[in-house]
PDB file of N, CA and C in Angstrom:
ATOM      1  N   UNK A   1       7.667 -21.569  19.595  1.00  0.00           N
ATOM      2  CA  UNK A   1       7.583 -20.728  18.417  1.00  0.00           C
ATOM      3  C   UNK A   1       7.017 -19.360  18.809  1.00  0.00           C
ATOM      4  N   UNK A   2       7.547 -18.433  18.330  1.00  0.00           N
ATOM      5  CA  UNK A   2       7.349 -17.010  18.452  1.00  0.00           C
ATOM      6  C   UNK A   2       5.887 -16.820  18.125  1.00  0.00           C
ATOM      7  N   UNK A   3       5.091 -15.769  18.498  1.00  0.00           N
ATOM      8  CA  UNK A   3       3.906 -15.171  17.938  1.00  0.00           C
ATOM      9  C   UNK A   3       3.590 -13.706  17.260  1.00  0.00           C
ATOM     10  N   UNK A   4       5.154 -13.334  17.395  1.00  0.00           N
ATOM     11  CA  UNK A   4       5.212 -12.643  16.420  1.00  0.00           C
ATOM     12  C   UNK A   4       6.848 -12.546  15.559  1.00  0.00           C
ATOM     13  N   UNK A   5       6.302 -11.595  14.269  1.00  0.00           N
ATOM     14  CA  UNK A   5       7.540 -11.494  13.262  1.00  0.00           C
ATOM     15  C   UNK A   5       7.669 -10.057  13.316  1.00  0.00           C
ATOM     16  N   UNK A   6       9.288  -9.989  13.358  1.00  0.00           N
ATOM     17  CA  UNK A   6       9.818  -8.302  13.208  1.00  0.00           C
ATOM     18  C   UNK A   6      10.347  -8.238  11.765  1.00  0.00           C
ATOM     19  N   UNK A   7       9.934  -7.353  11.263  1.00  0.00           N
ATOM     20  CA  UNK A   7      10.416  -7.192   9.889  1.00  0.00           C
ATOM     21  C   UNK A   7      11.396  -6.600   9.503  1.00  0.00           C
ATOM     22  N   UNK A   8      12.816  -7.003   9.053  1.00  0.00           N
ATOM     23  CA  UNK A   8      13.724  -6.276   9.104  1.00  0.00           C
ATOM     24  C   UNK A   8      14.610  -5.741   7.085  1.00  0.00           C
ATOM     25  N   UNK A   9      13.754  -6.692   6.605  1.00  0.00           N
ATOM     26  CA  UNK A   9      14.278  -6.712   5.446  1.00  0.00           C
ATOM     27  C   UNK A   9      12.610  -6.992   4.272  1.00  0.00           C
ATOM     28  N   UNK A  10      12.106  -6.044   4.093  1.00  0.00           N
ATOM     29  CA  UNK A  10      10.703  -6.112   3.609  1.00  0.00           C
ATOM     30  C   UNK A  10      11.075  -6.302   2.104  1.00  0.00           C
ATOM     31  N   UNK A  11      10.222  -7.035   1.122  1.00  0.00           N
ATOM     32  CA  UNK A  11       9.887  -6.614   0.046  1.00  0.00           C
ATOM     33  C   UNK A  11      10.222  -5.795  -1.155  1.00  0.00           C
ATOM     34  N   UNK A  12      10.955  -5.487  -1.572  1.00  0.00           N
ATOM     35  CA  UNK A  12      10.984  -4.129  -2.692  1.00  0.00           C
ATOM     36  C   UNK A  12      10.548  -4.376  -3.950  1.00  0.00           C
ATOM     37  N   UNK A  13       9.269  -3.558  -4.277  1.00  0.00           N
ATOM     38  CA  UNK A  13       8.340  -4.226  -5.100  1.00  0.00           C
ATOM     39  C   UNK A  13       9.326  -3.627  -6.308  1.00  0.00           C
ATOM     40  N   UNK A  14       9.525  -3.989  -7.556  1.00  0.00           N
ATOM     41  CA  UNK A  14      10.258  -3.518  -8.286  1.00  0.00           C
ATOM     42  C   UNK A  14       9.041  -2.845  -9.712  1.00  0.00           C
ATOM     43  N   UNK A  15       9.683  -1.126  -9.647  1.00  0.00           N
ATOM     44  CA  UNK A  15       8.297  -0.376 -10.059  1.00  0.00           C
ATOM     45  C   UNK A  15       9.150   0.422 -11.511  1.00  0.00           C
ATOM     46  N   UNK A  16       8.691   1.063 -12.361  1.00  0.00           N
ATOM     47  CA  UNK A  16       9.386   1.530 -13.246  1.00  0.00           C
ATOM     48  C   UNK A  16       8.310   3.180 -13.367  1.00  0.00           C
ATOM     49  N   UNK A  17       7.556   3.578 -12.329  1.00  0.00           N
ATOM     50  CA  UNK A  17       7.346   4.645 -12.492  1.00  0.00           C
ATOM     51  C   UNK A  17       7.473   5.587 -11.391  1.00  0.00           C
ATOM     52  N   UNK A  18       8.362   5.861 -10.752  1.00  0.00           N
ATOM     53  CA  UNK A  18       8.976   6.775  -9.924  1.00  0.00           C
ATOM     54  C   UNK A  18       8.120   6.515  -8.312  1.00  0.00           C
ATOM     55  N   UNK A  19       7.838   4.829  -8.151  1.00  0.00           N
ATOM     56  CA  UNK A  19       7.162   5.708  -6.933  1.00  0.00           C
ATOM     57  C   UNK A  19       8.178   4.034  -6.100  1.00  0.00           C
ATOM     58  N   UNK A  20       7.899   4.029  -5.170  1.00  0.00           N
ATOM     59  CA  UNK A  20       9.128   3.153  -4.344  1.00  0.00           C
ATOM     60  C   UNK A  20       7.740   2.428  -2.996  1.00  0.00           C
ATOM     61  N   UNK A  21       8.054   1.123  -3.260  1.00  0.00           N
ATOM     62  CA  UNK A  21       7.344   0.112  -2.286  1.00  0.00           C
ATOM     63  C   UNK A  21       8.077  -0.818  -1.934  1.00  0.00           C
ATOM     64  N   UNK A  22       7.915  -0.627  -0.526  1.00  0.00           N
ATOM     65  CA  UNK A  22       8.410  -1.528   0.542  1.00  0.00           C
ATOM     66  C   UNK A  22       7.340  -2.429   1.147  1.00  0.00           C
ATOM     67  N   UNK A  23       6.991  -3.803   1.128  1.00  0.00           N
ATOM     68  CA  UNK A  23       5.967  -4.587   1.396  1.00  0.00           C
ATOM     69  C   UNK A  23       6.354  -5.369   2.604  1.00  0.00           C
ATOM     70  N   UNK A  24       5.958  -4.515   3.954  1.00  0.00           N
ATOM     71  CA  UNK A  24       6.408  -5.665   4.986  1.00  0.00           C
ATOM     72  C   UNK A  24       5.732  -6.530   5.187  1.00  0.00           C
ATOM     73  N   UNK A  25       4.709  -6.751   5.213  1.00  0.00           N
ATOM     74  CA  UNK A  25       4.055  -7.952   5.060  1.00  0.00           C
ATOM     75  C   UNK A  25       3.125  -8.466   4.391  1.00  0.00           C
ATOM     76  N   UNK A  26       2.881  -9.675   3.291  1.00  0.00           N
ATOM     77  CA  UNK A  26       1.906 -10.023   2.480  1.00  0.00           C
ATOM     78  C   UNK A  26       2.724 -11.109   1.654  1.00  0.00           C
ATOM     79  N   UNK A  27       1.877 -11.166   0.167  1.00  0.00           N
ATOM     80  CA  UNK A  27       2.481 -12.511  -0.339  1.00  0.00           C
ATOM     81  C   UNK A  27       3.593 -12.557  -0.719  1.00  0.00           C
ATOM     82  N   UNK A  28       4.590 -11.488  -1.004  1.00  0.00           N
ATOM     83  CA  UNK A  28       5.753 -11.225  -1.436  1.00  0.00           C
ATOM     84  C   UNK A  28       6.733 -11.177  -0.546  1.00  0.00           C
ATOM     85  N   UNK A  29       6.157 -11.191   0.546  1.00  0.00           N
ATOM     86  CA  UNK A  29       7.202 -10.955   1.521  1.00  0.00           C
ATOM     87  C   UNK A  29       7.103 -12.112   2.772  1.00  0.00           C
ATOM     88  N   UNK A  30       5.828 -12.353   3.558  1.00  0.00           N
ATOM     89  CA  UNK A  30       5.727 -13.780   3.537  1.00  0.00           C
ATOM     90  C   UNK A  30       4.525 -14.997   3.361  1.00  0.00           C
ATOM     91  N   UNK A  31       4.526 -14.828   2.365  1.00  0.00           N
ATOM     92  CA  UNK A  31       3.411 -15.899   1.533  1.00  0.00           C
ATOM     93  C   UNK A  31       1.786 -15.274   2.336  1.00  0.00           C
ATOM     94  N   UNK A  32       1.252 -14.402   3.015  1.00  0.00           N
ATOM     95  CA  UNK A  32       0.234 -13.885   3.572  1.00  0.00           C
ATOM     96  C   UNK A  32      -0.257 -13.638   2.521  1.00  0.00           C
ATOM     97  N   UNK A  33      -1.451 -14.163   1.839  1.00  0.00           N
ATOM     98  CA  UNK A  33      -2.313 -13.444   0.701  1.00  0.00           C
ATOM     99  C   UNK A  33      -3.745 -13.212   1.277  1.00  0.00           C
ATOM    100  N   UNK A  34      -3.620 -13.004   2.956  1.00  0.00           N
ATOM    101  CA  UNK A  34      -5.004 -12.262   3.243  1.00  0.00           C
ATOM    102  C   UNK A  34      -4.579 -10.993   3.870  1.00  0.00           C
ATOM    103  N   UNK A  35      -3.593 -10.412   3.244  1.00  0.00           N
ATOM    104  CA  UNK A  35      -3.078  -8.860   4.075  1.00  0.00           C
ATOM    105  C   UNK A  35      -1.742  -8.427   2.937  1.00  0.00           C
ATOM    106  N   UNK A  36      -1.726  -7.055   2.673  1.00  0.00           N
ATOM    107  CA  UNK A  36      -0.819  -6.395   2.479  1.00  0.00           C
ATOM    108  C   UNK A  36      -0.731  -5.577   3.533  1.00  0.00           C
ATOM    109  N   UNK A  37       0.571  -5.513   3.858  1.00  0.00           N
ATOM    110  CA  UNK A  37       1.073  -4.347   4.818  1.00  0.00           C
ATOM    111  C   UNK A  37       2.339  -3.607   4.001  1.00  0.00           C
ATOM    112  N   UNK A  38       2.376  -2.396   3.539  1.00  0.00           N
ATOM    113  CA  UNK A  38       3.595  -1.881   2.726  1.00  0.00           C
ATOM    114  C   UNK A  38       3.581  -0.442   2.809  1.00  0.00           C
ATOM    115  N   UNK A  39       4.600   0.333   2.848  1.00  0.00           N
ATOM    116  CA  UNK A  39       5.233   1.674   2.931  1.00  0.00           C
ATOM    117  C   UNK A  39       5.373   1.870   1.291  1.00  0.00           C
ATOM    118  N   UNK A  40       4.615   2.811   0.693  1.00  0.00           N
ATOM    119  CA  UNK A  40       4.865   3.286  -0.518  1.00  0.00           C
ATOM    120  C   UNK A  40       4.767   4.853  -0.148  1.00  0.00           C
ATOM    121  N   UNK A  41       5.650   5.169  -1.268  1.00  0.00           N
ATOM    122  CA  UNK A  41       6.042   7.016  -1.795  1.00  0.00           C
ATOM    123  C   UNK A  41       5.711   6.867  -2.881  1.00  0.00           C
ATOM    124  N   UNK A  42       5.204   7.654  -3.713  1.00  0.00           N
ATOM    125  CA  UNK A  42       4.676   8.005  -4.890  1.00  0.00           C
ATOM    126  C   UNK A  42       5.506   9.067  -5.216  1.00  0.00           C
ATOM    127  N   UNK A  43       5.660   9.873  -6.394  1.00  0.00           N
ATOM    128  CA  UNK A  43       5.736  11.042  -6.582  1.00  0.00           C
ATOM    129  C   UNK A  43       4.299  11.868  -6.969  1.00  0.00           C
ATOM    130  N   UNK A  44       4.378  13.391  -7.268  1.00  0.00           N
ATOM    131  CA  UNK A  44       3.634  13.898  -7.446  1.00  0.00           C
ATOM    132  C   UNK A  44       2.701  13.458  -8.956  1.00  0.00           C
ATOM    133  N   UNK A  45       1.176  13.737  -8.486  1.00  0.00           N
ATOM    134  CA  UNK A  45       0.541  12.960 -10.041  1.00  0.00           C
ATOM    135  C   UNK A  45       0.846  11.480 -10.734  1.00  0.00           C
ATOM    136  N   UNK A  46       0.747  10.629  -9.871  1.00  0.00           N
ATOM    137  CA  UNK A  46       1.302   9.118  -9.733  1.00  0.00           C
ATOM    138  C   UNK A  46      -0.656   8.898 -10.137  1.00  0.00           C
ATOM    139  N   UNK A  47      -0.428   7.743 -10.752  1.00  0.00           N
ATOM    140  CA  UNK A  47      -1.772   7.139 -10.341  1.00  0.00           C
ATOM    141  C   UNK A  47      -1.577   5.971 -11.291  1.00  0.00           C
ATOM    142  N   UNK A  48      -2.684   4.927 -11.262  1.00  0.00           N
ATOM    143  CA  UNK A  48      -2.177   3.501 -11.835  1.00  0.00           C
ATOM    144  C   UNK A  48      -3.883   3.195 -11.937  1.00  0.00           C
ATOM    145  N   UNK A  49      -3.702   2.395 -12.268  1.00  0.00           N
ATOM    146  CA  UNK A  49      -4.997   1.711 -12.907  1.00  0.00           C
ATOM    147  C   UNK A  49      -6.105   1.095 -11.794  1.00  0.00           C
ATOM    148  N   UNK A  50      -7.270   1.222 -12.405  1.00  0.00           N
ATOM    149  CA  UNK A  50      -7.954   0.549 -11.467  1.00  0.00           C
ATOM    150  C   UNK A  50      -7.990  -1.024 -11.374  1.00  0.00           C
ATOM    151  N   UNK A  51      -8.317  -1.012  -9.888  1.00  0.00           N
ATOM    152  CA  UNK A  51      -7.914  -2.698  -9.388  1.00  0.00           C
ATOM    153  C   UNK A  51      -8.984  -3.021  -8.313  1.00  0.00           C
ATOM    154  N   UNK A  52      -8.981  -4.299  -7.873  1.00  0.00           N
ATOM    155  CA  UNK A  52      -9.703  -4.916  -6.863  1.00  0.00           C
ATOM    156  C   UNK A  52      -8.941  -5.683  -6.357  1.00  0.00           C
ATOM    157  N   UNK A  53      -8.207  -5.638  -5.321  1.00  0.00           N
ATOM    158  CA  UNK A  53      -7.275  -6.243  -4.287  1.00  0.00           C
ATOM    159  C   UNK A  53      -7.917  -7.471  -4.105  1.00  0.00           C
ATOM    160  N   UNK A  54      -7.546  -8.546  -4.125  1.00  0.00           N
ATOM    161  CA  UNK A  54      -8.228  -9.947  -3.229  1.00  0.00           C
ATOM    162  C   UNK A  54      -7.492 -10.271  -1.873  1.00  0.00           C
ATOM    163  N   UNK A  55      -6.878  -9.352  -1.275  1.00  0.00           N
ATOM    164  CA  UNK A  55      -6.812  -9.068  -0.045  1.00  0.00           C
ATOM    165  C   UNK A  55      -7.401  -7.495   0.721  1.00  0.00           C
ATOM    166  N   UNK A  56      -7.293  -7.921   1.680  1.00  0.00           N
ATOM    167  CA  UNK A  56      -7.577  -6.619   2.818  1.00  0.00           C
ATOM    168  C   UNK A  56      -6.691  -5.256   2.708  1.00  0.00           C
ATOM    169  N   UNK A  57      -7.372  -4.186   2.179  1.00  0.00           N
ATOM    170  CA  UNK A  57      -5.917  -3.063   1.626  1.00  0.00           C
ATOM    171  C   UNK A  57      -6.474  -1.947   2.713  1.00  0.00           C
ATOM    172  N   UNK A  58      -5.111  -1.520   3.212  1.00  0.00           N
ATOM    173  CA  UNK A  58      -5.840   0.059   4.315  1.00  0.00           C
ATOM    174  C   UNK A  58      -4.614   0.842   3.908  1.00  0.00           C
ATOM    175  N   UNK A  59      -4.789   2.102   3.669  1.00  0.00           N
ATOM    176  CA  UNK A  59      -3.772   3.216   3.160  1.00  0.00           C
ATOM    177  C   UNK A  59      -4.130   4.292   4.377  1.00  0.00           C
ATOM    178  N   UNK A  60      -3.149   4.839   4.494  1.00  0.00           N
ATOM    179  CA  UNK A  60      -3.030   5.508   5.906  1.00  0.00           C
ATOM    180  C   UNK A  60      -2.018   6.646   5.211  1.00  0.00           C
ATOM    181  N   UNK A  61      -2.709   8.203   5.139  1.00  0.00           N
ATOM    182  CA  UNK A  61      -1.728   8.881   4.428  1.00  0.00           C
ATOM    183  C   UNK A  61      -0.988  10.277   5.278  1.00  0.00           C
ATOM    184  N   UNK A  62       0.457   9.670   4.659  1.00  0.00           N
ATOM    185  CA  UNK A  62       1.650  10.522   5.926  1.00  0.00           C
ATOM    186  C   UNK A  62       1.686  11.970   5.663  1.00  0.00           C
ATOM    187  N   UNK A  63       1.515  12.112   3.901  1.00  0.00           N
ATOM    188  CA  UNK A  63       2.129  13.312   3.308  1.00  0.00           C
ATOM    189  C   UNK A  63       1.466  13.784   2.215  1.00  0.00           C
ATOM    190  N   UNK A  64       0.636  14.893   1.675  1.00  0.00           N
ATOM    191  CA  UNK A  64      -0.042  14.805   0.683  1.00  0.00           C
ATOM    192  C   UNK A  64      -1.103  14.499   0.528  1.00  0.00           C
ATOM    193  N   UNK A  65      -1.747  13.993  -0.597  1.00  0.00           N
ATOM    194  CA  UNK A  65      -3.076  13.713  -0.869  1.00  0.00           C
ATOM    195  C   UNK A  65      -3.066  12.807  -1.681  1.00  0.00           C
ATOM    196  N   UNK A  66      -4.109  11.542  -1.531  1.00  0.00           N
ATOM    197  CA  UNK A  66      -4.498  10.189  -2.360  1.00  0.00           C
ATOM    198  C   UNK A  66      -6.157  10.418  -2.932  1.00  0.00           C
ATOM    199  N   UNK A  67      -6.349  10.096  -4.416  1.00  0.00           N
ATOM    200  CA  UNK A  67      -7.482   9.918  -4.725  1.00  0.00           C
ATOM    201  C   UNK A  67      -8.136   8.634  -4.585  1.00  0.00           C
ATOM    202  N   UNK A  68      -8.908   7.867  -4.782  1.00  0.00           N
ATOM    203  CA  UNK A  68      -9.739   6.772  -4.368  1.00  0.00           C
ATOM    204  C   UNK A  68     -11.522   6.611  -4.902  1.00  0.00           C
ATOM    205  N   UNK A  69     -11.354   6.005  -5.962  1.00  0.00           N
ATOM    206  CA  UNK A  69     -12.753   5.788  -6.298  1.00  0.00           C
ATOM    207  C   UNK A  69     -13.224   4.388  -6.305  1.00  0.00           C
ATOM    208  N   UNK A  70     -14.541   4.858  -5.722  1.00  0.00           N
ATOM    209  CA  UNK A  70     -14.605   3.204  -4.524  1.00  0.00           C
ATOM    210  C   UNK A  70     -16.406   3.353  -4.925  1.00  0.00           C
ATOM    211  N   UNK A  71     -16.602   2.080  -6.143  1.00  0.00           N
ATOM    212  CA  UNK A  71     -18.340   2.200  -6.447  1.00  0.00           C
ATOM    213  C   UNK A  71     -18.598   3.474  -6.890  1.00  0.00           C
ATOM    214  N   UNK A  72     -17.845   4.276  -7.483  1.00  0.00           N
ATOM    215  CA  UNK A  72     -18.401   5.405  -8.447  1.00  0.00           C
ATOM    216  C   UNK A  72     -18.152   6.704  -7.354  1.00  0.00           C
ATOM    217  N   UNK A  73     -17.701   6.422  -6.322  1.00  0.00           N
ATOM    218  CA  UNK A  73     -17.266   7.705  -5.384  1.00  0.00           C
ATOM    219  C   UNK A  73     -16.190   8.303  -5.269  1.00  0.00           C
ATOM    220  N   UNK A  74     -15.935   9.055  -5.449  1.00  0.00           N
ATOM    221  CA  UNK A  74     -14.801   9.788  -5.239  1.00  0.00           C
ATOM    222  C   UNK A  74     -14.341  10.224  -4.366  1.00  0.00           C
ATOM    223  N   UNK A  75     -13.275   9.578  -3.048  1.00  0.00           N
ATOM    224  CA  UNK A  75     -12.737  10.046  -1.920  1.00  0.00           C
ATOM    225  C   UNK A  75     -11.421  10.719  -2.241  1.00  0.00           C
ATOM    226  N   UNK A  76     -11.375  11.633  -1.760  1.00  0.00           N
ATOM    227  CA  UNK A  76      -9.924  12.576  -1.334  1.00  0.00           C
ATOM    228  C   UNK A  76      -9.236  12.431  -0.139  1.00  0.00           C
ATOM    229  N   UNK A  77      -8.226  11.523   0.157  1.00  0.00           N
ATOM    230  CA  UNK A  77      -7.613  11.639   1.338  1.00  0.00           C
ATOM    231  C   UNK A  77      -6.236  12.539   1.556  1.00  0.00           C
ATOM    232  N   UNK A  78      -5.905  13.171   3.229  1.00  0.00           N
ATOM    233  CA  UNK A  78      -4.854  13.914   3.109  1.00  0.00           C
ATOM    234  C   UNK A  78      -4.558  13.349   4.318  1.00  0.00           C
ATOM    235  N   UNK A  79      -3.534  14.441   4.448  1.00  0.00           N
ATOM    236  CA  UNK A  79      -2.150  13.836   5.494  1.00  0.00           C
ATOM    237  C   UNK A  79      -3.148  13.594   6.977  1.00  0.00           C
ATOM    238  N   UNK A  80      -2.474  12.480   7.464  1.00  0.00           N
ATOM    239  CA  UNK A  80      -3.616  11.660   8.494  1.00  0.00           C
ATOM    240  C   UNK A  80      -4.962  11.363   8.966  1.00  0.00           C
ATOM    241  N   UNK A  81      -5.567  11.150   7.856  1.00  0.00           N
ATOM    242  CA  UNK A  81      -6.258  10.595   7.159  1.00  0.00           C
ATOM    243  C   UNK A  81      -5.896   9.007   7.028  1.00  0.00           C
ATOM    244  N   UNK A  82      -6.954   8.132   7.132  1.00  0.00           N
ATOM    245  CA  UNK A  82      -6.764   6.864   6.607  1.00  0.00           C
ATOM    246  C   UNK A  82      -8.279   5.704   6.207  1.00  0.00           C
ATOM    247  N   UNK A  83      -8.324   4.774   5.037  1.00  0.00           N
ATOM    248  CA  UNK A  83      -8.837   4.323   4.653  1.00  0.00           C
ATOM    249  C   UNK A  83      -8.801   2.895   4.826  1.00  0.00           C
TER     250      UNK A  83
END
């Protein structure tokens, strides 16, 4: 058995507000609910509600800028940059 997986056909989280996710790896894609791994685009002024992941979340940003309030703080991340 292999020790690793190539991902060739990820996830497409199905979204209704303009922003597009590809989930290569996690519970949607293969039953992993201690990791998301996923490629999202947003558009400009995107933002969604606050949450608490019950997995391990790291955002790594390609293009632009992500807000992030984490315990009442307010982080600003930009292009390569990662959290």
């Amino acid at each position: 058995m292999k020790k690793y997986h190539i991902q060739k056909s990820p996830f497409v989280v199905p979204t209704t507000d303009g922003k597009l996710i590809e989930e290569h790896f996690g519970l949607a894609s293969d039953e992993n609910s201690q990791i998301s791994i996923a490629c999202m685009i947003a558009p400009s002024g995107w933002s969604e509600p606050f949450q608490t992941p019950l997995f391990d979340e790291y955002t790594y940003i390609i293009k632009g800028k992500k807000q992030f309030i984490i315990d009442g703080e307010t982080i600003v991340l930009e292009a390569g940059q990662s959290i």
